[in-house]
Protein backbone atom coordinates (compact mmCIF):
# COMPACT_ATOMS: atom_id res chain seq x y z
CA UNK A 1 0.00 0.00 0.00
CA UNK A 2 1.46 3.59 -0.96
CA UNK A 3 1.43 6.40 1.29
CA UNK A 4 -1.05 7.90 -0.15
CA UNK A 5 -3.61 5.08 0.13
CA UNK A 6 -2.78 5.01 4.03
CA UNK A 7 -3.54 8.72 4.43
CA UNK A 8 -6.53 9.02 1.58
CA UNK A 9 -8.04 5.61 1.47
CA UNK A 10 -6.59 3.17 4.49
CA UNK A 11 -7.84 -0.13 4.16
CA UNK A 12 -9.35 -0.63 7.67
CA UNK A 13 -12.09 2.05 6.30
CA UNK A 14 -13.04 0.32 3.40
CA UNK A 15 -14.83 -2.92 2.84
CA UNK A 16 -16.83 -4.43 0.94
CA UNK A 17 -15.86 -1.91 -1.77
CA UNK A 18 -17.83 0.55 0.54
CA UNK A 19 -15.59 3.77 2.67
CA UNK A 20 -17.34 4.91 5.89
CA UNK A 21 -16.77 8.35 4.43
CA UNK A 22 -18.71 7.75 1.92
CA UNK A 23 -21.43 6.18 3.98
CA UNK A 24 -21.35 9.32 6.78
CA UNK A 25 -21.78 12.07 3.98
CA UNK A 26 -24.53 10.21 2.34
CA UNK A 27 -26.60 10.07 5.02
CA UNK A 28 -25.63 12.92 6.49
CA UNK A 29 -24.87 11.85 9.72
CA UNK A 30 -22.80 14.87 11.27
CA UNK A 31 -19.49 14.61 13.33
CA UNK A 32 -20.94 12.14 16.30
CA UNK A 33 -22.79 10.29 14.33
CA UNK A 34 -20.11 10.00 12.00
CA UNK A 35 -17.51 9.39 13.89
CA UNK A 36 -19.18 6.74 15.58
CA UNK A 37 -20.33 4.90 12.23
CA UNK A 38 -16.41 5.25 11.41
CA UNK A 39 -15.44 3.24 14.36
CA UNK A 40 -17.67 0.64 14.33
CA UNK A 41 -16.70 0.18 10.54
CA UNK A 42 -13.18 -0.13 11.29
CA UNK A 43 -12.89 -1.98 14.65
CA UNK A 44 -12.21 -5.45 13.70
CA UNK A 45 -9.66 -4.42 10.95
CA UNK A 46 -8.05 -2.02 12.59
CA UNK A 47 -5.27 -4.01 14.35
CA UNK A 48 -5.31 -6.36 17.24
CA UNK A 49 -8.33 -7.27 19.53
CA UNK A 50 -7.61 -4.47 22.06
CA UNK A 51 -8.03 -1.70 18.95
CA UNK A 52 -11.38 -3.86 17.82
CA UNK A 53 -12.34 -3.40 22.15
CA UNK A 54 -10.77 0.01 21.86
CA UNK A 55 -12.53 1.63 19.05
CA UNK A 56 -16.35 0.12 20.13
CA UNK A 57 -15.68 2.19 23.26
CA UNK A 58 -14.95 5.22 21.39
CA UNK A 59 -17.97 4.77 19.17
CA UNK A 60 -20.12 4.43 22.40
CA UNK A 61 -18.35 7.65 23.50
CA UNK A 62 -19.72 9.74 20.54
CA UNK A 63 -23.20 8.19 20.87
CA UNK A 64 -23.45 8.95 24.39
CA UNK A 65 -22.43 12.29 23.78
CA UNK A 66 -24.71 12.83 20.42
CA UNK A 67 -27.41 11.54 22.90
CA UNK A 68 -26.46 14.29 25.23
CA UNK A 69 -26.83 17.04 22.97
CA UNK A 70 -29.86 16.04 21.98
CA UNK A 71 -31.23 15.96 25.23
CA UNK A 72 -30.34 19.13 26.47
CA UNK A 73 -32.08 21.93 25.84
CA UNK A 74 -29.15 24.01 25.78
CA UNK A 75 -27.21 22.70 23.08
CA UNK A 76 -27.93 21.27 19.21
CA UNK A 77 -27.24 18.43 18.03
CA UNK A 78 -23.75 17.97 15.95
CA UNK A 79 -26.16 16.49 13.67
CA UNK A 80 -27.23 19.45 11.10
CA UNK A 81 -29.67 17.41 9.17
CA UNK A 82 -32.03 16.32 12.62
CA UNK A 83 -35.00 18.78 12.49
CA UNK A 84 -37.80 18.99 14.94
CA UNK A 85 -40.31 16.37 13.46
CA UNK A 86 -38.04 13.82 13.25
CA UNK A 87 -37.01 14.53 17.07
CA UNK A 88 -40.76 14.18 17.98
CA UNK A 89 -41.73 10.89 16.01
């Protein structure tokens, strides 16, 4: 693998043909969201077991705190494309 393809297109973020970059965008998922999606995607390919362990705990980090946003009524969601009816339903 070049150097580029580890910086622009690593292989632990595509599979299947599919990059989880190209999945977040799509759906629009914002930076928790996506982040999230990105290490769930990755986990097992990453590296060794404690990096599969490592990065399902960080995905459950940026849930927890998309969650958070969206309950408080302080703050928006990182997620630009929720809007209030889909909140309510």
């Amino acid at each position: 693998m070049s150097s580029e393809e580890k910086v622009n297109h690593p292989a632990h973020y595509k599979r299947g043909g599919i990059e989880a970059i190209d999945v977040i965008e799509a759906w629009d998922l914002g930076f928790n969201l996506g982040n999230a999606v990105k290490y769930i995607a990755r986990a097992r390919y990453k590296g060794s077991r404690q990096d599969w362990i490592d990065d399902l705990k960080k995905a459950a980090w940026y849930c927890s705190r998309e969650a958070q946003l969206l309950e408080s009524p302080m703050k928006t969601s990182a997620t630009t494309s929720y809007n209030d009816t889909r909140l309510d339903s």
